[in-house]
C-alpha atoms as a PDB file:
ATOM      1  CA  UNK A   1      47.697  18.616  -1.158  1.00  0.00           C
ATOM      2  CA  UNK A   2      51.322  17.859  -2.423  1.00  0.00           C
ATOM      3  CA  UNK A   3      52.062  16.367   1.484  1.00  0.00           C
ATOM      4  CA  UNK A   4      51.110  13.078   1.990  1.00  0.00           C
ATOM      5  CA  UNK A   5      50.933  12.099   5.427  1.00  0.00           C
ATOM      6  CA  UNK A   6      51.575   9.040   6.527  1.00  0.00           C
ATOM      7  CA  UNK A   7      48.087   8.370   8.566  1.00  0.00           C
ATOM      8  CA  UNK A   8      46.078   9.696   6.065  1.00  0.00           C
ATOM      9  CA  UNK A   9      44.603  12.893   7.927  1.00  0.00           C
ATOM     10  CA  UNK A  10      43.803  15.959   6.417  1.00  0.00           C
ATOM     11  CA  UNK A  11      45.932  19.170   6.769  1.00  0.00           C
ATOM     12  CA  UNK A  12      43.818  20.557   9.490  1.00  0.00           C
ATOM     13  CA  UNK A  13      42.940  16.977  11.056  1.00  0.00           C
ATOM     14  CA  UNK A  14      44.944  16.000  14.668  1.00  0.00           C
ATOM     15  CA  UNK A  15      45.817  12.874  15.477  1.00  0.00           C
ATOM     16  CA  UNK A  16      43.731  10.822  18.056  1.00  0.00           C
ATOM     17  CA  UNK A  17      43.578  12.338  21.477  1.00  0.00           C
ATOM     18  CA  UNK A  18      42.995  11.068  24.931  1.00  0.00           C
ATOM     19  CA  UNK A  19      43.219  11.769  28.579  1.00  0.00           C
ATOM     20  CA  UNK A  20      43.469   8.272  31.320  1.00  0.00           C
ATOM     21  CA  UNK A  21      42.818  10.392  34.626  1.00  0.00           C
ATOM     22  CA  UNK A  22      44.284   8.432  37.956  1.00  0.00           C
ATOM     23  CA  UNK A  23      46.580   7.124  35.931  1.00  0.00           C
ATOM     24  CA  UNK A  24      49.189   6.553  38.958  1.00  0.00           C
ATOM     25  CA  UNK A  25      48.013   5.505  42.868  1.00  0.00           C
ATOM     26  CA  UNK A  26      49.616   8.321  44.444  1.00  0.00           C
ATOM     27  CA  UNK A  27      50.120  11.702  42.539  1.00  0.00           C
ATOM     28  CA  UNK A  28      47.186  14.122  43.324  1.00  0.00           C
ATOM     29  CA  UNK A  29      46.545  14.381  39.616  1.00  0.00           C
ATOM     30  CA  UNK A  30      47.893  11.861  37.402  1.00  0.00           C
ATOM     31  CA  UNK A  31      47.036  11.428  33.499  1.00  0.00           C
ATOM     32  CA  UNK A  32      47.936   9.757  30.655  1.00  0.00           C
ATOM     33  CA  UNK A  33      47.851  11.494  27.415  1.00  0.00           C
ATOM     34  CA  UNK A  34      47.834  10.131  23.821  1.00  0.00           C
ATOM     35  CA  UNK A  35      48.313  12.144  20.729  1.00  0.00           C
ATOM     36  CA  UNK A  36      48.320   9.411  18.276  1.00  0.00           C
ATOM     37  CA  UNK A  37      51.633   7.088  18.977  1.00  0.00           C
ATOM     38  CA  UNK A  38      52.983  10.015  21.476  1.00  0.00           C
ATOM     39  CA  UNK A  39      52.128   8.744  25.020  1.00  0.00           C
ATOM     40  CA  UNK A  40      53.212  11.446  27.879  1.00  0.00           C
ATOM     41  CA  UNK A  41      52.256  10.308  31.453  1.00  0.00           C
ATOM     42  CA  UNK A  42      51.767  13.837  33.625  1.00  0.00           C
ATOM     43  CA  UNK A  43      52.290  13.661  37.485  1.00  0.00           C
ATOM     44  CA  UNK A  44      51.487  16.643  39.440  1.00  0.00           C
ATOM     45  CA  UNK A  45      52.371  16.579  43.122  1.00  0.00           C
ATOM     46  CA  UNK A  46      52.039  19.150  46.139  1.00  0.00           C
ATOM     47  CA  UNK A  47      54.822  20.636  48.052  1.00  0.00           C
ATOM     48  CA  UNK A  48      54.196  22.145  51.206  1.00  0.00           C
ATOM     49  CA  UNK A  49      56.635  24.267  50.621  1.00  0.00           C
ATOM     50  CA  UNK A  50      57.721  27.309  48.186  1.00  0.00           C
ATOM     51  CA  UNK A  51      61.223  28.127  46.458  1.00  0.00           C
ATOM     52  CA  UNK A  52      63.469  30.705  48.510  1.00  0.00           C
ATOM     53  CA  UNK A  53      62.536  33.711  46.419  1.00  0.00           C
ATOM     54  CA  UNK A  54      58.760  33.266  47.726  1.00  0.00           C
ATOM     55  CA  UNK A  55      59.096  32.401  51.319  1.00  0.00           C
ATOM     56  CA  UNK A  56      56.745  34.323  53.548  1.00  0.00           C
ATOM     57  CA  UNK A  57      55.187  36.454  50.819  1.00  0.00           C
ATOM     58  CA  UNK A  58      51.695  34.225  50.768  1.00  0.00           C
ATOM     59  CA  UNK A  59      51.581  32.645  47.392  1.00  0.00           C
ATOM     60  CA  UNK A  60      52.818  29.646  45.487  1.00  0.00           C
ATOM     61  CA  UNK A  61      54.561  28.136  42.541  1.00  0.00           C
ATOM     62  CA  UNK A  62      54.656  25.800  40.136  1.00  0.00           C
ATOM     63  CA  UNK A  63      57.595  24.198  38.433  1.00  0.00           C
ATOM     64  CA  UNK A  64      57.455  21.292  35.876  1.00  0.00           C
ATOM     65  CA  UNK A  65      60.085  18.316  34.925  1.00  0.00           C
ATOM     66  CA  UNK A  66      60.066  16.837  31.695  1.00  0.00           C
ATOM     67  CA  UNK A  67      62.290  13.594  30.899  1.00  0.00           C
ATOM     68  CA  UNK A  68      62.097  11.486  27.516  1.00  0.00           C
ATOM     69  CA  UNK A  69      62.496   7.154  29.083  1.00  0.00           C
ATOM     70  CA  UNK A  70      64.906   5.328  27.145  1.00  0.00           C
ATOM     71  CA  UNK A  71      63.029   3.534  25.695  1.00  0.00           C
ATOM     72  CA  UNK A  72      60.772   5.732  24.297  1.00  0.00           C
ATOM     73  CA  UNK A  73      62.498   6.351  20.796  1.00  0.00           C
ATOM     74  CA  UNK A  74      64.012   4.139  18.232  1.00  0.00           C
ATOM     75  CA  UNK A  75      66.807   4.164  19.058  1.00  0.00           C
ATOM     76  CA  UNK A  76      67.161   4.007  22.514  1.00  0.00           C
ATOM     77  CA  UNK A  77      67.978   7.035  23.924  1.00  0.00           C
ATOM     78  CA  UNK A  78      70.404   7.305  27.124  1.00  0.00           C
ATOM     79  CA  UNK A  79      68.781   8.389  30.362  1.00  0.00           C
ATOM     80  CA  UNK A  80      69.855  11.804  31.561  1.00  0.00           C
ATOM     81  CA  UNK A  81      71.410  11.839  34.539  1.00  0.00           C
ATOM     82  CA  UNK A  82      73.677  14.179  36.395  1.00  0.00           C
ATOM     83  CA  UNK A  83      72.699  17.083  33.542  1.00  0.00           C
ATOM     84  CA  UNK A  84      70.144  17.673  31.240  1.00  0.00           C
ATOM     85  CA  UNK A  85      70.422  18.344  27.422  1.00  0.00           C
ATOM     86  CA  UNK A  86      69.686  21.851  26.202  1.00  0.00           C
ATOM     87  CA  UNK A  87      66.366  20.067  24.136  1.00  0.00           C
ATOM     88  CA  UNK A  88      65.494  18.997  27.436  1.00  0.00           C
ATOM     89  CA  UNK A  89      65.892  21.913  29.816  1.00  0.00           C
ATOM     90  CA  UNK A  90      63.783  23.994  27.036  1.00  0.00           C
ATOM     91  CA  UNK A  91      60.831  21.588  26.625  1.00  0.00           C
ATOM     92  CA  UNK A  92      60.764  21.717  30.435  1.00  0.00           C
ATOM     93  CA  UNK A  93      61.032  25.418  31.062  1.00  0.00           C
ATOM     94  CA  UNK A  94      58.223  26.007  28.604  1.00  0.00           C
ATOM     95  CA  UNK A  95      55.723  23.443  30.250  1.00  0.00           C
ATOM     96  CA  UNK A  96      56.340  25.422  33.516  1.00  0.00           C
ATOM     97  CA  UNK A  97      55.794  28.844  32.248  1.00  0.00           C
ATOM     98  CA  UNK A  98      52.461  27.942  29.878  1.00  0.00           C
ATOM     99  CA  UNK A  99      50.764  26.380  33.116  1.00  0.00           C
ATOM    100  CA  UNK A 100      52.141  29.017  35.337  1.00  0.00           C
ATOM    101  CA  UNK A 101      50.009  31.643  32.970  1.00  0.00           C
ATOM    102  CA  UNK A 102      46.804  29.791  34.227  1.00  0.00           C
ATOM    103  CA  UNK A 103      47.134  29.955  38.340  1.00  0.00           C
ATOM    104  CA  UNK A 104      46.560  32.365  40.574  1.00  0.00           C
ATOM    105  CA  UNK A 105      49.023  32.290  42.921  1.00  0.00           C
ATOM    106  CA  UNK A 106      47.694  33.949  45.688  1.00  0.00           C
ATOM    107  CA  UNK A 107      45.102  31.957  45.807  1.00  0.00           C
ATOM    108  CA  UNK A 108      47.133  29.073  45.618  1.00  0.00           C
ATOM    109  CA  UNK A 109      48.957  29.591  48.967  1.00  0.00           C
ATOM    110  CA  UNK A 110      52.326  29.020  49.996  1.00  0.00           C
ATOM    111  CA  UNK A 111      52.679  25.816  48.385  1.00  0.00           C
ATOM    112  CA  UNK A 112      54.317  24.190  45.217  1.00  0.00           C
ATOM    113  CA  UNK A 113      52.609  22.095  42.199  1.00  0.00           C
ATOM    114  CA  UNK A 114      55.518  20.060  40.632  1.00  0.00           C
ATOM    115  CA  UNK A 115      54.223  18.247  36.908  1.00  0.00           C
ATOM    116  CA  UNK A 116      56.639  15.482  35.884  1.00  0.00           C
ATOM    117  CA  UNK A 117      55.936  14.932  32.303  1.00  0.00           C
ATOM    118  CA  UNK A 118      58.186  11.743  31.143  1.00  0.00           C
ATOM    119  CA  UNK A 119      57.350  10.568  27.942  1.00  0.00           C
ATOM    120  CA  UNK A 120      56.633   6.915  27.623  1.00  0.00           C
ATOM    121  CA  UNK A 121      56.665   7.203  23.538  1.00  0.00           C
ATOM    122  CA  UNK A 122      57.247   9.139  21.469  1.00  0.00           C
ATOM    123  CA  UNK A 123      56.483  10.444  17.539  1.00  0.00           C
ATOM    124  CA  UNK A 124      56.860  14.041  17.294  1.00  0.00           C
ATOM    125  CA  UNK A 125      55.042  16.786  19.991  1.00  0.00           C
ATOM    126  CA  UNK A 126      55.470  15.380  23.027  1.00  0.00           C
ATOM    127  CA  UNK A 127      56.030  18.878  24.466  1.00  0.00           C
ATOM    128  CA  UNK A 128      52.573  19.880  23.780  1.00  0.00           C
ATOM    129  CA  UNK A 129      51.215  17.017  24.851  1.00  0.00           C
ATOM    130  CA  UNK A 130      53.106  17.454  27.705  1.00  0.00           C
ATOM    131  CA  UNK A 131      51.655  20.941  28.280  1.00  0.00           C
ATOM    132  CA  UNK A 132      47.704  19.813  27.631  1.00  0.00           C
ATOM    133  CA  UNK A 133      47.946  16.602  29.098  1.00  0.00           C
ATOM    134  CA  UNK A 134      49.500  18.985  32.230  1.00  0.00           C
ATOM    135  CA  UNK A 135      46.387  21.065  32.439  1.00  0.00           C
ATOM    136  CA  UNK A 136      44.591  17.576  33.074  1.00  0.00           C
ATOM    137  CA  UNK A 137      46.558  16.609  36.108  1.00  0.00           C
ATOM    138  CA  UNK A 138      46.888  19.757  37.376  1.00  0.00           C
ATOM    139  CA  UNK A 139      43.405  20.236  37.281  1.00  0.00           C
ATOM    140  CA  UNK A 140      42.945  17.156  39.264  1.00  0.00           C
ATOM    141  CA  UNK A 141      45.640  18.358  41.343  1.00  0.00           C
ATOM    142  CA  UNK A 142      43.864  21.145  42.430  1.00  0.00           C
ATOM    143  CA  UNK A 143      40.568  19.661  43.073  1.00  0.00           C
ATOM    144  CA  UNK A 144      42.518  17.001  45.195  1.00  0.00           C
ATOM    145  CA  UNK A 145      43.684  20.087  47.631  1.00  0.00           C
ATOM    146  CA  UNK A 146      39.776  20.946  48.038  1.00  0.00           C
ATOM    147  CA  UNK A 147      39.311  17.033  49.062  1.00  0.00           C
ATOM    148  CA  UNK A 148      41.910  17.424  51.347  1.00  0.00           C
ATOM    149  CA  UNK A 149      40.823  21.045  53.305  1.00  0.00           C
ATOM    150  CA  UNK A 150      43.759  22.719  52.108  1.00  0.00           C
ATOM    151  CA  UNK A 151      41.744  24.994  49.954  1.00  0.00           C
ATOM    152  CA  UNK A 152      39.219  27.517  50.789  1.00  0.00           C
ATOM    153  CA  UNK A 153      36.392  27.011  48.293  1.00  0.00           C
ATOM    154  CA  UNK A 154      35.055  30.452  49.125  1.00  0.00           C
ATOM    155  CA  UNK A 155      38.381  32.371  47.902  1.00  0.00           C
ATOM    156  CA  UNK A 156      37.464  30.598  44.193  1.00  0.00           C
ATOM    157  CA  UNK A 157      39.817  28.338  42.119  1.00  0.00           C
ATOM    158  CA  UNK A 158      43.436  29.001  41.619  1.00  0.00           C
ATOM    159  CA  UNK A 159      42.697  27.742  38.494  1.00  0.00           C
ATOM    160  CA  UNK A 160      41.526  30.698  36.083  1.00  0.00           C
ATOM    161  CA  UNK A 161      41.434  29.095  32.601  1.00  0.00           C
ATOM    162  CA  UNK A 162      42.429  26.419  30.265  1.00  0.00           C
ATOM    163  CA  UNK A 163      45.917  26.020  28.730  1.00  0.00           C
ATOM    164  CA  UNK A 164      46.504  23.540  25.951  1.00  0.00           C
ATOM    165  CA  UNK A 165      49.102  23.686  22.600  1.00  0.00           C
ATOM    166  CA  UNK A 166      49.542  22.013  19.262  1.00  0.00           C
ATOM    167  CA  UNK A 167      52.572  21.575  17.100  1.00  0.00           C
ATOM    168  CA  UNK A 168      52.395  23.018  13.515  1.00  0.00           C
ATOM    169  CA  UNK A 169      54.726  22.860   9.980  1.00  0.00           C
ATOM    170  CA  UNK A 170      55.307  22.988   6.712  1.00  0.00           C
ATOM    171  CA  UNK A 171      55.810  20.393   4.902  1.00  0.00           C
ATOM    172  CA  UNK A 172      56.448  20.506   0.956  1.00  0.00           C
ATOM    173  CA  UNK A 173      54.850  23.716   1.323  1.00  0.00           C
ATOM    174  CA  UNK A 174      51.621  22.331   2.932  1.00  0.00           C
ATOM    175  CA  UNK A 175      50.471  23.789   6.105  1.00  0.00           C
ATOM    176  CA  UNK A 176      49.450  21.100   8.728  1.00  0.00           C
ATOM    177  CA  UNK A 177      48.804  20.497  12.431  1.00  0.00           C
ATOM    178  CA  UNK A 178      50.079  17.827  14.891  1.00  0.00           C
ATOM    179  CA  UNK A 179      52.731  16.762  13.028  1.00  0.00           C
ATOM    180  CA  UNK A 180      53.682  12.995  13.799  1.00  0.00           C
ATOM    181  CA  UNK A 181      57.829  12.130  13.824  1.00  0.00           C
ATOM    182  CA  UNK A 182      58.052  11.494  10.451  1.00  0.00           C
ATOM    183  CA  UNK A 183      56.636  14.844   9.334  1.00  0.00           C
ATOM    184  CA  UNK A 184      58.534  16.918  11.822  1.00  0.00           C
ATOM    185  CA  UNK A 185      61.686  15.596  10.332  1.00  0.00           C
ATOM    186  CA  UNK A 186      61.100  16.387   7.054  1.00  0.00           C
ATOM    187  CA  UNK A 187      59.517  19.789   7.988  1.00  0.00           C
ATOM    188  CA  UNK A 188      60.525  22.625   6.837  1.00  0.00           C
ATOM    189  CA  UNK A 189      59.360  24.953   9.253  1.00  0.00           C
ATOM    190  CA  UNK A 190      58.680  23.905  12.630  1.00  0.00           C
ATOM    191  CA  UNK A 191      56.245  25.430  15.190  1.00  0.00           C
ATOM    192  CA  UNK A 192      54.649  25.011  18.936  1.00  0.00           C
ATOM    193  CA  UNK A 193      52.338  27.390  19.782  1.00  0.00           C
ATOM    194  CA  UNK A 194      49.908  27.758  23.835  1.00  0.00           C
ATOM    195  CA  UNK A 195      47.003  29.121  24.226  1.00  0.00           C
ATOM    196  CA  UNK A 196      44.662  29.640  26.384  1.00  0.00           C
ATOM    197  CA  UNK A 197      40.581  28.798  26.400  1.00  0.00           C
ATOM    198  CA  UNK A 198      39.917  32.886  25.779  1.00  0.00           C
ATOM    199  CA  UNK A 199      41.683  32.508  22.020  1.00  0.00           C
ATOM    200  CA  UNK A 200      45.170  34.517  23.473  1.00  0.00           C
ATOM    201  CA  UNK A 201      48.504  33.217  22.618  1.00  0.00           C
ATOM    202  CA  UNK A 202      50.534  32.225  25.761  1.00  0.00           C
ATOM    203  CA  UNK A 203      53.805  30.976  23.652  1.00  0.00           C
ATOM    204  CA  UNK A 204      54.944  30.641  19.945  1.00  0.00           C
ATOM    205  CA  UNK A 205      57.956  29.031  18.951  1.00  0.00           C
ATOM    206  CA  UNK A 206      58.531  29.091  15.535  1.00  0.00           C
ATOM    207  CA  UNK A 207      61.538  27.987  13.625  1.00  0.00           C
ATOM    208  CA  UNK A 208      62.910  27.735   9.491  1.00  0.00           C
ATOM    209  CA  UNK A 209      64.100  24.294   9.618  1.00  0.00           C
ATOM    210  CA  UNK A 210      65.261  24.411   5.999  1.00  0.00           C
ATOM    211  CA  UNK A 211      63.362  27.466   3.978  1.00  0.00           C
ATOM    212  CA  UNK A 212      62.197  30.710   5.746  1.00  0.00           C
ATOM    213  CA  UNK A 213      58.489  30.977   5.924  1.00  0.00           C
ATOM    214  CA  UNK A 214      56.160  33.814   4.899  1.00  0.00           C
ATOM    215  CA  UNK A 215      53.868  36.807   7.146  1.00  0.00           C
ATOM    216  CA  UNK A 216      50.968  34.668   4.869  1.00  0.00           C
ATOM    217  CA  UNK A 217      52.149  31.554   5.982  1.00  0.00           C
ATOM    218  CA  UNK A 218      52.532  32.246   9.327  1.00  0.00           C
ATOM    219  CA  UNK A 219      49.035  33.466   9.865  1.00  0.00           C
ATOM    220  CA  UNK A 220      48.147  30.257   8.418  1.00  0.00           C
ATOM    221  CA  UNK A 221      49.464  27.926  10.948  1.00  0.00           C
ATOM    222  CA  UNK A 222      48.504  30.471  13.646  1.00  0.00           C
ATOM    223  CA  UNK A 223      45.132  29.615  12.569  1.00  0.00           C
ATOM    224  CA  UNK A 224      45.110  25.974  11.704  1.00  0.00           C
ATOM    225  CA  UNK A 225      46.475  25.787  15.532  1.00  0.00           C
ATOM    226  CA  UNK A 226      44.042  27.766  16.922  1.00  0.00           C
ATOM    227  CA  UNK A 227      41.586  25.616  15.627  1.00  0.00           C
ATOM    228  CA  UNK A 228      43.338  22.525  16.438  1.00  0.00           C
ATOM    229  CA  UNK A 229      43.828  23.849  20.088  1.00  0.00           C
ATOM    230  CA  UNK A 230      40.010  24.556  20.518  1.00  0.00           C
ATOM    231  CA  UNK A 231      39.671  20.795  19.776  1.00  0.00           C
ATOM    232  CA  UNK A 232      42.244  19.765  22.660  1.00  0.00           C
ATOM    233  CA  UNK A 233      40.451  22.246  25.028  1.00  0.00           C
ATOM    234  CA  UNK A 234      37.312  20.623  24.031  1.00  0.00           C
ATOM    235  CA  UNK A 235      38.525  17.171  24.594  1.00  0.00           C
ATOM    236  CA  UNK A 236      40.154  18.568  28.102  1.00  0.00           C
ATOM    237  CA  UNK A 237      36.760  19.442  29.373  1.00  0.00           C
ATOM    238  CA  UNK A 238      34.965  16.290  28.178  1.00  0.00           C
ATOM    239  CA  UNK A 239      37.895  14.372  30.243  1.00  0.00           C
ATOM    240  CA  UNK A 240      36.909  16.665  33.365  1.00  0.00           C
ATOM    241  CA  UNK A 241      33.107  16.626  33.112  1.00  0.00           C
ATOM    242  CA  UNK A 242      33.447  20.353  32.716  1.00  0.00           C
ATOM    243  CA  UNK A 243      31.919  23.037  31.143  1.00  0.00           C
ATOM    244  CA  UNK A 244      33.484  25.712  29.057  1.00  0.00           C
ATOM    245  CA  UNK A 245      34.552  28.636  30.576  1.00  0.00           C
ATOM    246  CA  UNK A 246      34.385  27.202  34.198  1.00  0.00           C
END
């Protein structure tokens, strides 16, 4: 391996992961999520209510907000007020539409999940922690609705599957997963890639950073994140006491 990195792991080998459920007193599902030195802390809340587009057509929505605390990088960033950055807007748009691809609407009802993800520290991937610490609280969000009568246990879950995603790169050439902030800024190519718990791709955001990257290559990350994201999903259900395929 020409790529040293910086915690000693392996190519393949993801940082330390972990999921503090009830995080918060009053979110329906609230969780904490580590990926090494990245903390994210994921809020999902219920609306009562549905965006204009969906009114009186019987299903719901979800919509996520993602915000990076001052005080989360060296150096301190400035808190975004009146308008988000582009970086920002992104990370959040993608968090919405990867847990989006795991609800069933309908069975949802006319209501709306909003996930705050605001990241508390960061060192590279807080967007897909963001997105699998998200499934976490969401989950939690959903079986807080049961708990609460507002969901008919004999229609079946809104919740169809898992969702979870991993960062990838090159790096010197090396292929490697979960890149930490050091890595990611030396990386050469840069990727994020969702999936689900059935193995299918949801999103994959891939980008040169400095060389172009070959069709060899690429299937190499695609499968040194699959892996990586079978870990997370594993990891998600030991968090929820579930069992795969639920």
């Amino acid at each position: 391996m020409s790529w040293q990195r910086p915690d000693g792991r392996t190519p393949a080998q993801l940082r330390s992961v972990s999921f503090e459920r009830h995080f918060t007193r009053y979110a329906p599902g609230s969780v904490l999520v580590k990926f090494g030195h990245t903390h994210v802390l994921c809020n999902a809340s219920v609306a009562e209510e549905v965006p204009p587009f969906l009114r009186d057509k019987g299903q719901g929505w979800l919509t996520a907000e993602y915000r990076m605390l001052p005080g989360a990088t060296q150096p301190r960033q400035p808190r975004e007020l009146m308008k988000l950055s582009g970086r920002t807007a992104e990370i959040q748009r993608l968090i919405g539409r990867s847990l989006r691809t795991v609800l069933d609407f309908q069975k949802l009802g006319s209501r709306t999940i909003i996930l705050d993800a605001d990241v508390l520290q960061a060192d590279g991937g807080t967007r897909t922690a963001a997105i699998t610490g998200g499934y976490v609280a969401l989950h939690d969000a959903i079986t807080w609705l049961y708990k609460q009568g507002l969901l008919d246990p004999a229609q079946g879950s809104p919740l169809r599957q898992q969702v979870a995603a991993l960062s990838v790169g090159i790096v010197q050439g090396e292929v490697i997963a979960d890149l930490c902030y050091e890595e990611d800024s030396q990386a050469e190519v840069d990727m994020n890639i969702v999936m689900n718990e059935q193995g299918s791709f949801i999103e994959i955001q891939g980008t040169a950073e400095q060389t172009c990257f070959s069709r060899p290559q690429l299937m190499q990350m695609l499968d040194i994140a699959q892996s990586g994201i079978q870990e997370l999903l594993q990891a998600q259900r030991q968090a929820l006491y579930l069992s795969p395929l639920h």
